[in-house]
Protein backbone atom coordinates (compact mmCIF):
# COMPACT_ATOMS: atom_id res chain seq x y z
CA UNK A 1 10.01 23.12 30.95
CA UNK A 2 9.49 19.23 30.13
CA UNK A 3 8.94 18.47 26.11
CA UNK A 4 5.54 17.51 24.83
CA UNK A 5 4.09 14.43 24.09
CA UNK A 6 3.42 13.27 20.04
CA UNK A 7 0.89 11.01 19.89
CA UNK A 8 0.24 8.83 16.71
CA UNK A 9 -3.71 8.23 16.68
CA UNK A 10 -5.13 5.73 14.06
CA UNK A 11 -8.44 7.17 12.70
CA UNK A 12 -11.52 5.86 11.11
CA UNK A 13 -11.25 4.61 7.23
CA UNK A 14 -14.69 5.46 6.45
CA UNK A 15 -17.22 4.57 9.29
CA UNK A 16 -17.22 6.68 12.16
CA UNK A 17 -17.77 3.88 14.46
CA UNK A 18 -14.16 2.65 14.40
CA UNK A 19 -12.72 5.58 16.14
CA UNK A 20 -11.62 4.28 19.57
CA UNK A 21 -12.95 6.29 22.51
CA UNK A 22 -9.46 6.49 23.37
CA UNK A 23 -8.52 8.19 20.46
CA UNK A 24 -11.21 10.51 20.73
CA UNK A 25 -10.27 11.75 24.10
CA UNK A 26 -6.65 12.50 22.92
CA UNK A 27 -7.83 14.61 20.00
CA UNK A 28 -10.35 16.68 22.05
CA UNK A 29 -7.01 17.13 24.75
CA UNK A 30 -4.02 18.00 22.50
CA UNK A 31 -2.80 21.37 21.57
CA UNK A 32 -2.06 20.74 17.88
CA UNK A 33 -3.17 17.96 15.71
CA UNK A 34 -1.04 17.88 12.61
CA UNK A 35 -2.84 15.81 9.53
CA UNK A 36 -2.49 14.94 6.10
CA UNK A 37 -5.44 16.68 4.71
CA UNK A 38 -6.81 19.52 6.50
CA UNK A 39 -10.41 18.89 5.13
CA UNK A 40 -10.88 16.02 6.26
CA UNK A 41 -9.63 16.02 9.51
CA UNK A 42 -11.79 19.38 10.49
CA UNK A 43 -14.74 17.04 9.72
CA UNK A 44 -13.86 14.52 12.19
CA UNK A 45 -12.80 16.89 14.64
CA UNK A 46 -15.79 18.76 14.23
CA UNK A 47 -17.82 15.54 15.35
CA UNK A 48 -15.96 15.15 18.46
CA UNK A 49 -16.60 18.73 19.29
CA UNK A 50 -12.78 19.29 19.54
CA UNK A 51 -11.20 22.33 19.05
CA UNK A 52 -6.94 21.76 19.01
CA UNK A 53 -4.94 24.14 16.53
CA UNK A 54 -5.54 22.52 13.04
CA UNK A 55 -1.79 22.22 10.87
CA UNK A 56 -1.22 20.22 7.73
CA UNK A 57 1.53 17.80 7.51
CA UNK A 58 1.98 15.54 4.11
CA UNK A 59 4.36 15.05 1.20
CA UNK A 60 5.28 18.22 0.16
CA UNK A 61 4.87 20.29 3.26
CA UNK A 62 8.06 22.77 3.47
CA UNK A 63 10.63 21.34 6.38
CA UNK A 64 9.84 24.63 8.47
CA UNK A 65 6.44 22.90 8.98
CA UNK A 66 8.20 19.53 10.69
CA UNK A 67 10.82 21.83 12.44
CA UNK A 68 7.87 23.87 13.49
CA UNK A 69 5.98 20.96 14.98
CA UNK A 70 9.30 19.96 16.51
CA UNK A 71 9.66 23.06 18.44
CA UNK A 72 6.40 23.17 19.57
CA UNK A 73 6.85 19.53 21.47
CA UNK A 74 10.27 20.37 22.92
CA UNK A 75 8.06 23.47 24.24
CA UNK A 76 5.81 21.48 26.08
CA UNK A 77 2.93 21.31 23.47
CA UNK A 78 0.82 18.14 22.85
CA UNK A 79 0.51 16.85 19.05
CA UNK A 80 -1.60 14.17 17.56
CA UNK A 81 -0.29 13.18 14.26
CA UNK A 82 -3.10 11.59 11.95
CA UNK A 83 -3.55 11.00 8.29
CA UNK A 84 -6.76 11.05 6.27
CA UNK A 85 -7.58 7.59 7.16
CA UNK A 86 -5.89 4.76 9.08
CA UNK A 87 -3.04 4.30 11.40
CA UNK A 88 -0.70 7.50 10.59
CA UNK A 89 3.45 6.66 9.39
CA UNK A 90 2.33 3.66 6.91
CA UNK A 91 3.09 4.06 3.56
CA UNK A 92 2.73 8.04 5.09
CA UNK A 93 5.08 11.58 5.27
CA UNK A 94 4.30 10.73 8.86
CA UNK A 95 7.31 8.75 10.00
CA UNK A 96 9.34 11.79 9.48
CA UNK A 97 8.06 13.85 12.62
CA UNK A 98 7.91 10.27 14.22
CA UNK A 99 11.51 10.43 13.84
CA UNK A 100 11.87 13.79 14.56
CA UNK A 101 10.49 13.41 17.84
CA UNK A 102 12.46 10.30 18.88
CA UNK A 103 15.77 11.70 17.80
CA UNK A 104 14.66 15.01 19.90
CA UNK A 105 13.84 12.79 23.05
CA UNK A 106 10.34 13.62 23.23
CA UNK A 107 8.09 10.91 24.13
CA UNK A 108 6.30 8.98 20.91
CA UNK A 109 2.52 7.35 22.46
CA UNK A 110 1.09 5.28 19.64
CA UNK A 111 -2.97 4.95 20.13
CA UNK A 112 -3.68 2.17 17.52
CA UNK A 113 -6.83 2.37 15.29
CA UNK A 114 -7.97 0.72 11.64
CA UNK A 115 -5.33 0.18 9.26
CA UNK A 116 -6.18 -0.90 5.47
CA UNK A 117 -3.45 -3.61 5.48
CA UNK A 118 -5.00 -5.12 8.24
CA UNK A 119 -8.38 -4.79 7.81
CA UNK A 120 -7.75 -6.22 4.22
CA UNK A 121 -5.56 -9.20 5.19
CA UNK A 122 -8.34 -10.05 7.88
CA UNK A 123 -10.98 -10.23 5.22
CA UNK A 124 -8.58 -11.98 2.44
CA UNK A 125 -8.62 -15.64 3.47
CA UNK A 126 -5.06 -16.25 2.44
CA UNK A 127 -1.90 -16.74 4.74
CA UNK A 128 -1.25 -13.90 6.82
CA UNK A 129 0.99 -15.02 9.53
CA UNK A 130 3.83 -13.76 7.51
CA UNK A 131 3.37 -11.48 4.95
CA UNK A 132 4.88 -8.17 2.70
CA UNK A 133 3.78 -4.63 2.64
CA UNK A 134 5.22 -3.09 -0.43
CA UNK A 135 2.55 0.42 -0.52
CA UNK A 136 2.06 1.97 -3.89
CA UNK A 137 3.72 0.41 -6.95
CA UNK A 138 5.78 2.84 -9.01
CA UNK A 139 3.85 4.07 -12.00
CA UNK A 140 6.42 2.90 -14.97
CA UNK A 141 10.06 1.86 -15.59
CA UNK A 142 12.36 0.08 -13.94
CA UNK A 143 11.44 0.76 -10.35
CA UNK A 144 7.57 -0.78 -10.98
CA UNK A 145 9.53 -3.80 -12.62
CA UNK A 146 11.55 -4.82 -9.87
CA UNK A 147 8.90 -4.07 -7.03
CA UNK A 148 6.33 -6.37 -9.18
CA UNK A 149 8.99 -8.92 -9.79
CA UNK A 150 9.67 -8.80 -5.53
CA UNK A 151 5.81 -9.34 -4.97
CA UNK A 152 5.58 -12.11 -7.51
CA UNK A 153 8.40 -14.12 -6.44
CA UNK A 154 7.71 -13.39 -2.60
CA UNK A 155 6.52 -16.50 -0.71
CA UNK A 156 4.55 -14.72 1.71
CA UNK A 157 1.71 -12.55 1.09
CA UNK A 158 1.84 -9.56 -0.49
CA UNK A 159 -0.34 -6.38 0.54
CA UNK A 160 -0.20 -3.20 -2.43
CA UNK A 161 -2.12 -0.12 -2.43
CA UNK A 162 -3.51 0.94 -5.44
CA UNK A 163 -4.82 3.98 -6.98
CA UNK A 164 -8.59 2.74 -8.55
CA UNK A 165 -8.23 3.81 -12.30
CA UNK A 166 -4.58 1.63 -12.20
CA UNK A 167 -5.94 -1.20 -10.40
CA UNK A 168 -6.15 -3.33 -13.94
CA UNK A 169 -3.00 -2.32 -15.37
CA UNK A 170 -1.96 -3.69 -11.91
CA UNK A 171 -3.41 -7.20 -12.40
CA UNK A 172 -2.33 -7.39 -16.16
CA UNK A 173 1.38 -6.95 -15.18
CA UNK A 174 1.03 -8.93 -12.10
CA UNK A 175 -0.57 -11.82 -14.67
CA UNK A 176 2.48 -11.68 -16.37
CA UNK A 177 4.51 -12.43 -13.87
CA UNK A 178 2.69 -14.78 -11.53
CA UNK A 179 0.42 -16.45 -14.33
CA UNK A 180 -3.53 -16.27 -14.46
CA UNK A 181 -4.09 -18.39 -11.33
CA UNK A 182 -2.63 -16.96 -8.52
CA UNK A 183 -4.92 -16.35 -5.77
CA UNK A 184 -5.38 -12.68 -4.73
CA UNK A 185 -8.05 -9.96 -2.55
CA UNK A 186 -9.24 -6.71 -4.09
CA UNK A 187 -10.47 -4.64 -1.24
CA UNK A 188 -12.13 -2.14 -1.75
CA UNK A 189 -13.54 1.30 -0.06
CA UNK A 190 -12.99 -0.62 3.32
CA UNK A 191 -15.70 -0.12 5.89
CA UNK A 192 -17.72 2.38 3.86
CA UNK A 193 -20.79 2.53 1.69
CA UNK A 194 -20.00 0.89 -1.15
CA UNK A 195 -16.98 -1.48 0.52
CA UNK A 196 -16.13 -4.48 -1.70
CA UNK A 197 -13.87 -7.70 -0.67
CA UNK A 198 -13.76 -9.73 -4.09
CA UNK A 199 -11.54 -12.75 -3.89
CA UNK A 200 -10.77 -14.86 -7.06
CA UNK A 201 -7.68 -15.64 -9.25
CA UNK A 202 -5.75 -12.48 -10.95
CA UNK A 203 -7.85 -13.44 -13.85
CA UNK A 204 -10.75 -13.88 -12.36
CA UNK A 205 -10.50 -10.21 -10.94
CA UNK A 206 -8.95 -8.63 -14.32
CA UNK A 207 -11.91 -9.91 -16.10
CA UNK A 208 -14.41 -8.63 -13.37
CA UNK A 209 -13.10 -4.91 -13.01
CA UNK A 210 -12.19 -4.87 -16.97
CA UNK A 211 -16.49 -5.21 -16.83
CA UNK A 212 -17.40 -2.97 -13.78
CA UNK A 213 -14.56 0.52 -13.08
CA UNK A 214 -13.36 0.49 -9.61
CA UNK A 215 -13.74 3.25 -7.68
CA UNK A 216 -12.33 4.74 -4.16
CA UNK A 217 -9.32 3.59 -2.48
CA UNK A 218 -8.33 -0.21 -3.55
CA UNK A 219 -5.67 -2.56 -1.26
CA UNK A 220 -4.68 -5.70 -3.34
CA UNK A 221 -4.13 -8.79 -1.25
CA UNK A 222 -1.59 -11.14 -3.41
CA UNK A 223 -1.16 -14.96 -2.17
CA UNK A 224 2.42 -16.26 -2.29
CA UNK A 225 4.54 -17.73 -4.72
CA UNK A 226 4.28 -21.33 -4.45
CA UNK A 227 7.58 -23.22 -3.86
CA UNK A 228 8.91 -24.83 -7.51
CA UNK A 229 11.98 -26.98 -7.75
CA UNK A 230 15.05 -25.39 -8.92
CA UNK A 231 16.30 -25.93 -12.74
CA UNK A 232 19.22 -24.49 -14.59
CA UNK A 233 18.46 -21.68 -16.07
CA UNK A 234 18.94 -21.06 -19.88
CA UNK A 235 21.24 -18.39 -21.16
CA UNK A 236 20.01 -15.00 -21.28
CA UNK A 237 20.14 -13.91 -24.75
CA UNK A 238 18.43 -16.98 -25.93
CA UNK A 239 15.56 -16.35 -23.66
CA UNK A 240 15.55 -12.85 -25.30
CA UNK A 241 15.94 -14.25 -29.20
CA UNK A 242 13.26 -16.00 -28.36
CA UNK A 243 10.99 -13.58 -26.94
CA UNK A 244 11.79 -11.44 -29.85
CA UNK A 245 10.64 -14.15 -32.41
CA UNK A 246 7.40 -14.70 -30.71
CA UNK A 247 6.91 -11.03 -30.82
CA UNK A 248 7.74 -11.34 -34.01
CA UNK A 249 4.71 -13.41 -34.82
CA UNK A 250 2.48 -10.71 -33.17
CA UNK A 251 1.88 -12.54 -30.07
CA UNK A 252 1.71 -9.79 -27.26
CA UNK A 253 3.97 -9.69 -24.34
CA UNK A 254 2.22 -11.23 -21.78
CA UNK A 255 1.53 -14.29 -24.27
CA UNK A 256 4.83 -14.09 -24.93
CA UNK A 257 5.71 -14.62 -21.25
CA UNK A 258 3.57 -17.44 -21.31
CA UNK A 259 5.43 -19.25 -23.86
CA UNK A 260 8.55 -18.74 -22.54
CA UNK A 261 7.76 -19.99 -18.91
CA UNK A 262 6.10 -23.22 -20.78
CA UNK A 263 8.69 -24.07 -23.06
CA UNK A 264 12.00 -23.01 -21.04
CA UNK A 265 10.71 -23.88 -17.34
CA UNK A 266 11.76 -20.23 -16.91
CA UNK A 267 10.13 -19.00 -13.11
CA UNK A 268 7.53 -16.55 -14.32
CA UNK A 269 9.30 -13.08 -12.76
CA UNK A 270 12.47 -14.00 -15.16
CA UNK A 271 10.82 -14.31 -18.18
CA UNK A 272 9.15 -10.98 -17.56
CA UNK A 273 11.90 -9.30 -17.27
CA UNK A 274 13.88 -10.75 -19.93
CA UNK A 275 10.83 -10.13 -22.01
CA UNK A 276 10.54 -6.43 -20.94
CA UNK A 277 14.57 -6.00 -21.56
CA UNK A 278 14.03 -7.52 -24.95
């Protein structure tokens, strides 16, 4: 018996109308379409009038649910693999049956639809023949520190998903470390209802969504890091005496930050962290 086919088949983001008709046909012809959320995907499937065997497939599934979908392709079973919106295996548990099924030698068909990096860099107006996906920031600590500092420092442009009721916390930190007039996108509930591309300085978009709460799924768009000449660099625990002084005073961090990158030439990412080590 030949092995199955897994096809991975980008889906709508919001509007219907972005489902390709090719797309379509594959999910009314596989056996098994394994998604993300369950829910969801019954809806869509419902308005195609297909009927395949329904499985979830995220995060947290149990491994007996990949090995499960393994052994159904080496059987000779078709499976679409989609997630709740977008192009399935990007910044997505995905990639792990993707895998699965390459290292198995069954055949991998990609059937490319709407992606929110994409569709958000096309609408951003800022450099996008190179640019970074880094996918959700870390929430805290070290890890958020060093992802912020890459996406600050990175020439390119820098695409970040964003959970809605983090989205300013995101632009104060990201203030602090490229300053208050680096160019940037908030996209926002892409190709739905209420979808909003605002484009503006960091500032500009921390003061706006201090005033009105974002809501539904948010991609930031960050423009790059403009080239500065090199300069020595002033010893470490000066930087942080400093930074403690001015703290000192009551000035907050990200005025603190400031100061430093004024009165030491420090690039912006450095005195953030020296700042946050301090």
């Amino acid at each position: 018996m030949s092995a199955g086919v897994l096809y991975v088949v980008g889906t709508p983001l919001g509007n219907l109308g972005d489902l390709t008709a090719r797309a379509a046909d594959v999910l009314r012809s596989v056996h098994v379409v394994a998604a993300e959320d369950t829910r969801r995907t019954r809806g869509l499937l419902h308005h195609l009038d297909a009927h395949p065997d329904l499985v979830s497939f995220h995060a947290h599934s149990d491994p007996k649910k990949l090995s499960g979908l393994l052994e159904q392709l080496r059987g000779g079973r078709t499976v679409a693999l989609v997630t709740d919106a977008g192009t399935p295996a990007i910044s997505d548990p995905g990639a792990e049956l993707v895998r699965g099924a390459h290292e198995a030698g069954i055949p991998v068909i990609p059937v490319p639809g709407p992606s929110a990096v994409i569709t958000a860099l096309s609408a951003a107006g800022l450099p996008a023949d190179r640019f970074t996906f880094l996918g959700f920031p870390p929430r805290k600590g070290r890890d958020r520190r060093e992802l912020l500092e890459a996406a600050a420092s990175s020439r390119w442009t820098v695409v970040l998903y964003e959970a809605p009721t983090r989205l300013t916390a995101l632009l104060a930190d990201l203030i602090a470390l490229c300053g208050p007039d680096r160019p940037a996108v908030v996209a926002r509930e892409l190709t739905k209802v209420h979808e909003e591309v605002r484009a503006g300085t960091l500032t500009d978009l921390m003061g706006y969504y201090e005033e009105h709460e974002p809501r539904g799924e948010v991609t930031l768009v960050l423009g790059g890091s403009p080239e500065t000449p090199d300069v020595a660099s002033p010893d470490p625990a000066a930087v942080r005496a400093r930074a403690l002084a001015l703290r000192a005073e009551g000035l907050s961090r990200r005025d603190v930050v400031q100061r430093l990158v004024e009165e030491l030439h420090l690039p912006r990412n450095e005195a953030y962290r020296l700042v946050t080590d301090a």
